[in-house]
Protein backbone atom coordinates (compact mmCIF):
# COMPACT_ATOMS: atom_id res chain seq x y z
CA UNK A 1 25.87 -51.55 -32.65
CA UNK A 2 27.21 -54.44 -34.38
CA UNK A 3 27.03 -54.58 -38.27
CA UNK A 4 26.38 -58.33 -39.69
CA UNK A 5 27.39 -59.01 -43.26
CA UNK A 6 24.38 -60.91 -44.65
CA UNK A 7 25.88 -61.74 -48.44
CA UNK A 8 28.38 -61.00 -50.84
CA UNK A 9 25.68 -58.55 -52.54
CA UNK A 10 25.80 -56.24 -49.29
CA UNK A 11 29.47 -56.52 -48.11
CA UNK A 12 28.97 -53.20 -45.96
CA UNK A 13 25.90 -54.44 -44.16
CA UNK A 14 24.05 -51.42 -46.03
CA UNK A 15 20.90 -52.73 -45.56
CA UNK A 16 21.17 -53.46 -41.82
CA UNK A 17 22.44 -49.75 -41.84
CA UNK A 18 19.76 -48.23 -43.49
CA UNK A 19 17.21 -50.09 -41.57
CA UNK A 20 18.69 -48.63 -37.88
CA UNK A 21 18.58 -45.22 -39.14
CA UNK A 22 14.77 -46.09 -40.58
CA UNK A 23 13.63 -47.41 -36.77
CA UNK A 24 15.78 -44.38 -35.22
CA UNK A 25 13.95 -41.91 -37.51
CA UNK A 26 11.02 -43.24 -36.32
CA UNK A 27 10.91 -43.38 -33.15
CA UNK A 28 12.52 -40.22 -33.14
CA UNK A 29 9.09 -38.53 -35.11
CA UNK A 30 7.18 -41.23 -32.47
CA UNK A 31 8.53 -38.80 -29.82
CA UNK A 32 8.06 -35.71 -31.56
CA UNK A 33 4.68 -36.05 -32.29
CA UNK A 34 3.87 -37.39 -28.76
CA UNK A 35 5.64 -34.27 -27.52
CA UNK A 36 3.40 -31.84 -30.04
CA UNK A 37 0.00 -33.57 -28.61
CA UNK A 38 0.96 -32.80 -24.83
CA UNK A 39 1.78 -29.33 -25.77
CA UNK A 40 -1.24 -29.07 -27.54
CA UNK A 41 -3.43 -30.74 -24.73
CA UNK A 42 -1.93 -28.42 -21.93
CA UNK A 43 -2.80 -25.61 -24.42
CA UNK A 44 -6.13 -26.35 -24.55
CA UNK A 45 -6.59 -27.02 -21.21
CA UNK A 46 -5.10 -23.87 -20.43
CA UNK A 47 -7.64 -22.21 -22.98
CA UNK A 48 -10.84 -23.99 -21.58
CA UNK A 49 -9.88 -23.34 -18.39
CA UNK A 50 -9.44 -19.45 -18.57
CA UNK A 51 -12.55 -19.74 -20.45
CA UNK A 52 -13.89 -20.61 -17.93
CA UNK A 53 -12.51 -18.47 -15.26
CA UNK A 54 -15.39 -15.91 -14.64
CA UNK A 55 -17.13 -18.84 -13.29
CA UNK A 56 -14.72 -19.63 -11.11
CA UNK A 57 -14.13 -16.38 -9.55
CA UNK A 58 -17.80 -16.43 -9.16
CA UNK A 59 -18.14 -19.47 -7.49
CA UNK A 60 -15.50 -18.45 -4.88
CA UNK A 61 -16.68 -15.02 -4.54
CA UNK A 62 -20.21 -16.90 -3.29
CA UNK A 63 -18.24 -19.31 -1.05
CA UNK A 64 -16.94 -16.35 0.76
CA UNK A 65 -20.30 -14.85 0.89
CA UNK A 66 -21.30 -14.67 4.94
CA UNK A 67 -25.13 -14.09 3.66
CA UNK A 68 -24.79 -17.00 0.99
CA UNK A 69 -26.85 -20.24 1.84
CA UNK A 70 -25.14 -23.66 1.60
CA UNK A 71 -27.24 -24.36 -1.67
CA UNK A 72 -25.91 -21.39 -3.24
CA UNK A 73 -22.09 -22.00 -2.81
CA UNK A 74 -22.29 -25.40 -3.34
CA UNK A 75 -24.88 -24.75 -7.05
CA UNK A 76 -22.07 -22.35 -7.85
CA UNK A 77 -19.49 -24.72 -7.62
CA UNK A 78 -21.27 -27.23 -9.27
CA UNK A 79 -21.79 -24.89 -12.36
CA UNK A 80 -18.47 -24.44 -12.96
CA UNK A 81 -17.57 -27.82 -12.62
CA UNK A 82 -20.13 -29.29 -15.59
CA UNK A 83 -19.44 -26.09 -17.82
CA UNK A 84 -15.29 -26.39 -17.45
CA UNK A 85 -15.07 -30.68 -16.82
CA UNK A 86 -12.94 -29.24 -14.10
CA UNK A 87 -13.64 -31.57 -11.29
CA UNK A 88 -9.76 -31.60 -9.96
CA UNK A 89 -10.27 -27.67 -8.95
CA UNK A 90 -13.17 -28.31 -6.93
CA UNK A 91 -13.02 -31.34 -5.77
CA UNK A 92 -10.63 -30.15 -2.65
CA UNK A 93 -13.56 -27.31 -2.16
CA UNK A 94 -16.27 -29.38 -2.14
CA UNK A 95 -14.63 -31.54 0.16
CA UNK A 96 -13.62 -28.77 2.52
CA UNK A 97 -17.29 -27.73 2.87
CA UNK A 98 -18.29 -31.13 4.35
CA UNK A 99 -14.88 -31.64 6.33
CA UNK A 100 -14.93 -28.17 8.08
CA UNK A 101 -18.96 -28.22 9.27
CA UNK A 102 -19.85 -27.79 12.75
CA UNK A 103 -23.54 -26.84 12.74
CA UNK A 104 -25.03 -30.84 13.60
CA UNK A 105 -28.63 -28.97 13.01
CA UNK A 106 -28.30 -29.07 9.27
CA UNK A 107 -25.90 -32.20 9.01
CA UNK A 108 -28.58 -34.55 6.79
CA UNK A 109 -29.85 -31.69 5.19
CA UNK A 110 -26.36 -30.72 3.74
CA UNK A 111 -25.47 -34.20 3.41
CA UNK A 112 -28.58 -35.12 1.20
CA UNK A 113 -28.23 -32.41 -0.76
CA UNK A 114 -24.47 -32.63 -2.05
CA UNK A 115 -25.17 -36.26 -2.72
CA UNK A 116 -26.42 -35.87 -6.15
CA UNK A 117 -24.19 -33.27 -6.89
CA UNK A 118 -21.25 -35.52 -6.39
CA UNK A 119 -22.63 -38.22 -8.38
CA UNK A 120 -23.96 -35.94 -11.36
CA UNK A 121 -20.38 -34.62 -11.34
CA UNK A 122 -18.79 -38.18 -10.93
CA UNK A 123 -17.06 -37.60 -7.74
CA UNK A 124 -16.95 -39.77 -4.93
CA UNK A 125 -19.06 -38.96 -2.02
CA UNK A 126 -16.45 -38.11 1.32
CA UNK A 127 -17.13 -41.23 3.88
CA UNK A 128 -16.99 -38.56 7.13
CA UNK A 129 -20.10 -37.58 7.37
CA UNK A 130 -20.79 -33.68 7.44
CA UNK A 131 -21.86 -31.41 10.42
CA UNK A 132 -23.64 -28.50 8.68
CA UNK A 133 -21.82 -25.55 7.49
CA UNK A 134 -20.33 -23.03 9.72
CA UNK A 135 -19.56 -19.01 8.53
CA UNK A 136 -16.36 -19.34 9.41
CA UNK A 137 -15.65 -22.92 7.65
CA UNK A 138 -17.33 -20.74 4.20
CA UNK A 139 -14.49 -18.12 4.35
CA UNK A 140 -12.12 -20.64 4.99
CA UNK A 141 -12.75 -22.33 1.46
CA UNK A 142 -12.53 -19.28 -0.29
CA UNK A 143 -8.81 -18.91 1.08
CA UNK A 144 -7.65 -22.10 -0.25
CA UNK A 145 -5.23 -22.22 -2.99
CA UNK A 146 -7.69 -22.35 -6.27
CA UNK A 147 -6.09 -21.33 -9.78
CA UNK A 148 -6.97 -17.61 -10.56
CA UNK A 149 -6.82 -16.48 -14.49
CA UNK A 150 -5.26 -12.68 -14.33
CA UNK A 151 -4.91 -10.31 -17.21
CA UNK A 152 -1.45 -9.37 -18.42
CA UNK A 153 -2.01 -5.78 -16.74
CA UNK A 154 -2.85 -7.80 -13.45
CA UNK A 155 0.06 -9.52 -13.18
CA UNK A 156 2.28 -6.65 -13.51
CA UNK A 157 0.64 -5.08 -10.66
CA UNK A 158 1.15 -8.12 -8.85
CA UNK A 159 4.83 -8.07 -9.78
CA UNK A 160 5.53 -4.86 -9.23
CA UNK A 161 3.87 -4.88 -5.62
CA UNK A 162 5.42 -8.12 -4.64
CA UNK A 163 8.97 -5.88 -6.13
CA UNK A 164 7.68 -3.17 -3.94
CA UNK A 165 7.59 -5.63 -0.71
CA UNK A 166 10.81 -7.05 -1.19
CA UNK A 167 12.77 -3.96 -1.34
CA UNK A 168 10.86 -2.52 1.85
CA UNK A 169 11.89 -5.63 3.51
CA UNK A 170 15.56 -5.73 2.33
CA UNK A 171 15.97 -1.96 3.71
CA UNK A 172 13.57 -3.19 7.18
CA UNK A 173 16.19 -6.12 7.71
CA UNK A 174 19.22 -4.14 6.62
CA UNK A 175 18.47 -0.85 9.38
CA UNK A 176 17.79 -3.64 11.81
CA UNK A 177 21.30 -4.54 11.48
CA UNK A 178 23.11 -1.69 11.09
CA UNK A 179 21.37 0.39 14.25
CA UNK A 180 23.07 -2.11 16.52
CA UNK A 181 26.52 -0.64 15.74
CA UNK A 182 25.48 2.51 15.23
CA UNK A 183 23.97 2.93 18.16
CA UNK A 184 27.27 1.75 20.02
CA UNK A 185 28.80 4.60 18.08
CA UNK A 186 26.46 7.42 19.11
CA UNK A 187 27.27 6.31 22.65
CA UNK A 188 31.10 6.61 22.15
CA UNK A 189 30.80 9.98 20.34
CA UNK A 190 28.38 11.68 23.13
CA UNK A 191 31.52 10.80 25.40
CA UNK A 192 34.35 12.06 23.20
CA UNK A 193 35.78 8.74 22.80
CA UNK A 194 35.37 7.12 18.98
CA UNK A 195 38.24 7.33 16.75
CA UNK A 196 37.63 9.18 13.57
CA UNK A 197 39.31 5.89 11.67
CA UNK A 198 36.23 3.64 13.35
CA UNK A 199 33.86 6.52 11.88
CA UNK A 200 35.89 6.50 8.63
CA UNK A 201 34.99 2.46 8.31
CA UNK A 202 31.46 2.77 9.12
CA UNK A 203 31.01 5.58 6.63
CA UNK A 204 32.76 2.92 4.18
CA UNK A 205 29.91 0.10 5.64
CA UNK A 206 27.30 2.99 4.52
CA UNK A 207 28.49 2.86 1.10
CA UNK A 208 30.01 6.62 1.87
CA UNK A 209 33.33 5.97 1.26
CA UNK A 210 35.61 9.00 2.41
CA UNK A 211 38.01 8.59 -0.29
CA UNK A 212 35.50 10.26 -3.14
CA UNK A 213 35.74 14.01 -1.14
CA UNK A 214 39.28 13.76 -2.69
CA UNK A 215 38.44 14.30 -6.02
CA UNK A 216 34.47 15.89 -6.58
CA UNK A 217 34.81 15.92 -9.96
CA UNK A 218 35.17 12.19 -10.40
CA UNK A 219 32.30 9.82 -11.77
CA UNK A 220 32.42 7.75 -8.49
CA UNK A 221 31.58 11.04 -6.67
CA UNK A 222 28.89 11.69 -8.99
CA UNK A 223 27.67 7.90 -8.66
CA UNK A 224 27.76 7.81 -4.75
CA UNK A 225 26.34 11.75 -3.82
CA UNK A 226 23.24 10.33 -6.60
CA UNK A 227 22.35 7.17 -4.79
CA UNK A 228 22.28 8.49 -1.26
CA UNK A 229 20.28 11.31 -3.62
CA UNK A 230 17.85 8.96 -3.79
CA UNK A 231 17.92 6.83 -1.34
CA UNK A 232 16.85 9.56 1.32
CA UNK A 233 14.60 10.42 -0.95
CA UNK A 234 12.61 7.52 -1.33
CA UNK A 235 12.53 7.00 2.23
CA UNK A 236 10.86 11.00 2.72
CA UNK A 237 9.20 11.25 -0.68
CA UNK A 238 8.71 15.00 -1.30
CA UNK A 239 10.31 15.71 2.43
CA UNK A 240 13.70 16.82 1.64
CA UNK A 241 14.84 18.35 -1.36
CA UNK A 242 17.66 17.40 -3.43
CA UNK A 243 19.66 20.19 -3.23
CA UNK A 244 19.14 20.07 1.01
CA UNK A 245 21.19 16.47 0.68
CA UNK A 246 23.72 17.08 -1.52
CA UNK A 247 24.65 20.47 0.86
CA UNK A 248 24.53 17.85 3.91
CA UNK A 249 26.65 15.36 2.18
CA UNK A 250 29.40 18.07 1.51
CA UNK A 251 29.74 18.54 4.90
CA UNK A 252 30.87 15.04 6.05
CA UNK A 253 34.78 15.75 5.96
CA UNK A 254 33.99 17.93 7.59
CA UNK A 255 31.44 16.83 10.12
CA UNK A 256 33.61 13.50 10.85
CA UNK A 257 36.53 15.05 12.27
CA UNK A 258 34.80 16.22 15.39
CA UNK A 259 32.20 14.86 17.91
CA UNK A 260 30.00 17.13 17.13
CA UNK A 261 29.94 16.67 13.25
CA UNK A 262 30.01 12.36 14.50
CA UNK A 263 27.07 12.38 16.11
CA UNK A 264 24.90 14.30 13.46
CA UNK A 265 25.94 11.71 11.24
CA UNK A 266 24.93 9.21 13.00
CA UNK A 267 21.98 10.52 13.97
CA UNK A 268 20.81 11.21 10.80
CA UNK A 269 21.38 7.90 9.50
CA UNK A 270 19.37 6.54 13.26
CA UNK A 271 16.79 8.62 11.92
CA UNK A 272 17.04 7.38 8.06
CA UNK A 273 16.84 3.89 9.51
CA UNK A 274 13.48 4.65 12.04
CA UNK A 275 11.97 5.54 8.81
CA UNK A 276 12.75 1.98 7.24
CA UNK A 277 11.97 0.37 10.30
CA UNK A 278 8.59 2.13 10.41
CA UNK A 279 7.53 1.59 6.99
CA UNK A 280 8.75 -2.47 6.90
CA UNK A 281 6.18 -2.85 10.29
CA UNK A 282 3.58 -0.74 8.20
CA UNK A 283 3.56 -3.40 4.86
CA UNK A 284 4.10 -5.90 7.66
CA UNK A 285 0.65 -4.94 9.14
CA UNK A 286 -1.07 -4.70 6.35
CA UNK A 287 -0.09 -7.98 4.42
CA UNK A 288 -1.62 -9.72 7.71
CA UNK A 289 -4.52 -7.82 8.16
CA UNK A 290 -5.06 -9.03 4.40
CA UNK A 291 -4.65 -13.04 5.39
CA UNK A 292 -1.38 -13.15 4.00
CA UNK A 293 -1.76 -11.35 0.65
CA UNK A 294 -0.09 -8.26 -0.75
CA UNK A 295 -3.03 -5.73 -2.09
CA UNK A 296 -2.73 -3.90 -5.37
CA UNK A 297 -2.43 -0.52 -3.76
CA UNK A 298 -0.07 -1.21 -0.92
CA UNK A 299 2.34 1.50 -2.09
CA UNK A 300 -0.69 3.75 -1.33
CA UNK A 301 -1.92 2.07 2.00
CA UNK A 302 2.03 1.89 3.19
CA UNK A 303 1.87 5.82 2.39
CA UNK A 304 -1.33 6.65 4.27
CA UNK A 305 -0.23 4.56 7.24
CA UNK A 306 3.35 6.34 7.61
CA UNK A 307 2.40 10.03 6.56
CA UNK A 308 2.89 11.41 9.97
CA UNK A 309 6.18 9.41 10.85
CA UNK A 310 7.76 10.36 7.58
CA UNK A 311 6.73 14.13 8.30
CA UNK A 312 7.86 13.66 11.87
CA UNK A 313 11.70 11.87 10.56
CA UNK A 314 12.12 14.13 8.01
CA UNK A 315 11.68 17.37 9.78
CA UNK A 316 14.28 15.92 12.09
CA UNK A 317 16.29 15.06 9.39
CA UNK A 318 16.21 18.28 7.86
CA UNK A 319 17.44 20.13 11.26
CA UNK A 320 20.17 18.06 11.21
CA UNK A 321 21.43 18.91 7.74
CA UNK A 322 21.25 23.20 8.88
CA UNK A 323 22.83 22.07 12.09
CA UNK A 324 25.62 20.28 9.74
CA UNK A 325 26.08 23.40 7.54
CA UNK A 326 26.22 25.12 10.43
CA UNK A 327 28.61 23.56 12.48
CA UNK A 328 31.01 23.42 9.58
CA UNK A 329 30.72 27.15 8.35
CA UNK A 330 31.57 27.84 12.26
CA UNK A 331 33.46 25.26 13.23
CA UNK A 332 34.95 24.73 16.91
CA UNK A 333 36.53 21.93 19.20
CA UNK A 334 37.82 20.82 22.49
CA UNK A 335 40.82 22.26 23.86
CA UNK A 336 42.78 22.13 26.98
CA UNK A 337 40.16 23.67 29.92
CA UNK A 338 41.42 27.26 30.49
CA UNK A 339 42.43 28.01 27.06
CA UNK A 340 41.68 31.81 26.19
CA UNK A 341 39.55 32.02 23.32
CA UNK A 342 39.90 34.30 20.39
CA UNK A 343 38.14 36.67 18.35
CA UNK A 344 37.15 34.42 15.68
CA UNK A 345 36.30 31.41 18.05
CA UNK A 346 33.94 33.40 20.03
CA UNK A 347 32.22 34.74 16.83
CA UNK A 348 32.00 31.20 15.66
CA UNK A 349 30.38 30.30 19.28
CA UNK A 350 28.00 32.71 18.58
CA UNK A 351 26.61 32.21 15.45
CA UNK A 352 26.45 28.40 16.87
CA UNK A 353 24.06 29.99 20.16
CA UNK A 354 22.70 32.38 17.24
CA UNK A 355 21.25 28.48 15.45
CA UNK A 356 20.16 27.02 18.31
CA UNK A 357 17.81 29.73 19.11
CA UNK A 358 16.59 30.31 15.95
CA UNK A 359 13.03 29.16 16.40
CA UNK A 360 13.05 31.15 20.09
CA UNK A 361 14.14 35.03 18.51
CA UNK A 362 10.67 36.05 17.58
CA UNK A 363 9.35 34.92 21.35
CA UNK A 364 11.67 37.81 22.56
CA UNK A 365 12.99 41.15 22.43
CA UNK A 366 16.38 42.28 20.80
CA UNK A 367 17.91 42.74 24.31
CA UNK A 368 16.73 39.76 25.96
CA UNK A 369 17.59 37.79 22.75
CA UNK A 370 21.52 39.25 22.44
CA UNK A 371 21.54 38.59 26.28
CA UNK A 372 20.90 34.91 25.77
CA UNK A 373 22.62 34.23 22.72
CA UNK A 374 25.85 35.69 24.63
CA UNK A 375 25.49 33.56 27.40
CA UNK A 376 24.61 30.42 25.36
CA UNK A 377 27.80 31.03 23.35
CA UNK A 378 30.11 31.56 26.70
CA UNK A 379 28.14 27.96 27.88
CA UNK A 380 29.01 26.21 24.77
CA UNK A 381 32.69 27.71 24.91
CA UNK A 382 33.34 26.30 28.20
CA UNK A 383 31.97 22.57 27.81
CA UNK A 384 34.80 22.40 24.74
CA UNK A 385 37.51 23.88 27.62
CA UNK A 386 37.84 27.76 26.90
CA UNK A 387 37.89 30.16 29.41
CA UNK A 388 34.41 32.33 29.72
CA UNK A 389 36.26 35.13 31.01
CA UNK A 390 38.07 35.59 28.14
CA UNK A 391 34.70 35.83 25.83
């Protein structure tokens, strides 16, 4: 801005000064109060209109009525819209009613009787003409995107069940993905031919990192064995105990050193993953089945629908961990085929037949139950390579 020296009297152009800050000022408080009036508008438009909102849920609670007659959606619309001034909300509704007719029988009627409606309410009358109101066209309008005025406590349901969704979702996607790799795996370890370093890298991509058995005193250990804690644990609720996983997860340097130990890893997470998969098709369902929308209780409906796969998965799950703590208080391995086996070994085989037939032992007599657990323990001998003669 250029300064103009009017006189002597004002050499510094003072006046010209003081008379650009005086305009600035004011259109500055010009803005300001411009600004304060459209806040206040919106806030009293968002107070009539809540004010209002009974009516409005009433109106569309008639419009989705199957036993409501045409007069009675179409009076309850009108009601809210001379009580609120409202017209923009229901002008699309109104609209809709006419547009998605199909009954020709009651075309004029309708047609003659929204006319002074529309003018009372100072809406243009639609040019296509109606073609009487269909069932289906009424719960169509009520599923059209209307403003809805929720208590506070509402919309933290709402949050927290949309929260809910997400993170079933995230854990549906993510055992999508991972079961194509481990599945690869479980193939490889039923024929004796995955490297423990692959294993080691997929328990890294499971966020089990091998390196925290080195020191189980450590925070990280702590940190990790807590998360997996609760991870299986949200996915059986009340299933699996705490203490069960943390016994199962002390087995894994164990466990990943043989085939054995591989594939009940694996397994378990297969069956930790079936569980996700289950549950994400479950709040899938049930979203659809309710046109799109998440319900209030869907925690509770996702619960009811997977009670008897979460059983089902967990009991499996829970097999495996024994079987784990099993295999690792006895452990055995492959050896060259003819190797003679020793004391220890065989007693290890044994207890090994002695778990397998667990749930059998009552079925049978002491004989009959030594008799097979002996020759289940000389079977299992020989598929690792020892020499059944020498049990």
């Amino acid at each position: 801005m250029a300064i103009v020296f009017q006189s002597q009297q004002d050499p510094w152009g003072l006046s010209a000064l003081g008379s650009a800050f005086g305009q600035g000022f004011q259109k500055t408080k010009l803005l300001q109060e411009q600004e304060r009036q459209k806040i206040a508008g919106e806030e009293r438009l968002q107070a009539r209109k809540q004010s209002f909102g009974p009516l409005l849920d009433e109106a569309l609670t008639i419009l989705q009525d199957p036993e409501a007659t045409p007069e009675m959606k179409i009076s309850a619309l009108s009601k809210y819209g001379q009580a609120s001034g409202d017209t923009k909300t229901i002008t699309p509704l109104l609209n809709q009613v006419i547009k998605d007719s199909t009954r020709e029988a009651q075309s004029k009627a309708d047609y003659d009787f929204l006319r002074p409606v529309y003018e009372n309410l100072g809406i243009p009358l639609p040019e296509e003409a109606p073609k009487g109101i269909s069932p289906q066209a009424v719960r169509s309008v009520g599923n059209i995107a209307t403003p809805r005025y929720e208590s506070e406590s509402d919309k933290l349901a709402a949050q927290a069940s949309s929260e809910y969704g997400k993170n079933i979702m995230t854990d549906y996607e993510g055992a999508e993905l991972s079961n194509t790799r481990l599945k690869q795996q479980l193939n490889l370890a039923e024929s004796g031919k995955l490297p423990t370093p692959s294993m080691v890298k997929t328990m890294d991509v499971l966020g089990v990192p091998l390196s925290i058995w080195s020191n189980p005193a450590s925070e990280l250990y702590e940190k990790i064995t807590q998360e997996n804690v609760r991870d299986i644990s949200k996915i059986f609720p009340g299933q699996i105990k705490n203490f069960e996983i943390e016994s199962y997860m002390k087995t894994i340097p164990q466990l990943i050193n043989s085939d054995e130990g591989k594939k009940l890893i694996i397994n378990n997470q297969l069956l930790a993953n079936k569980q996700k998969i289950e549950t994400g098709q479950a709040f899938r369902d049930i979203v659809e089945e309710n046109n799109g929308k998440i319900p209030r209780d869907i925690q509770t409906q996702v619960m009811d629908r997977t009670r008897e796969s979460r059983l089902r998965n967990a009991e499996l799950y829970k097999e495996n961990i024994e079987r784990a703590i099993n295999v690792t208080q006895y452990p055995t391995q492959k050896v060259e085929r003819g190797t003679p086996i020793t004391v220890q070994t065989a007693r290890n085989y044994i207890n090994r037949a002695d778990f397998e037939m667990r749930k059998n032992k009552e079925k049978m007599t002491p004989e009959e139950y030594r008799a097979k657990s002996e020759e289940l323990a000389k079977k299992l001998a020989a598929e690792d390579g020892y020499d059944p003669k020498s049990f």
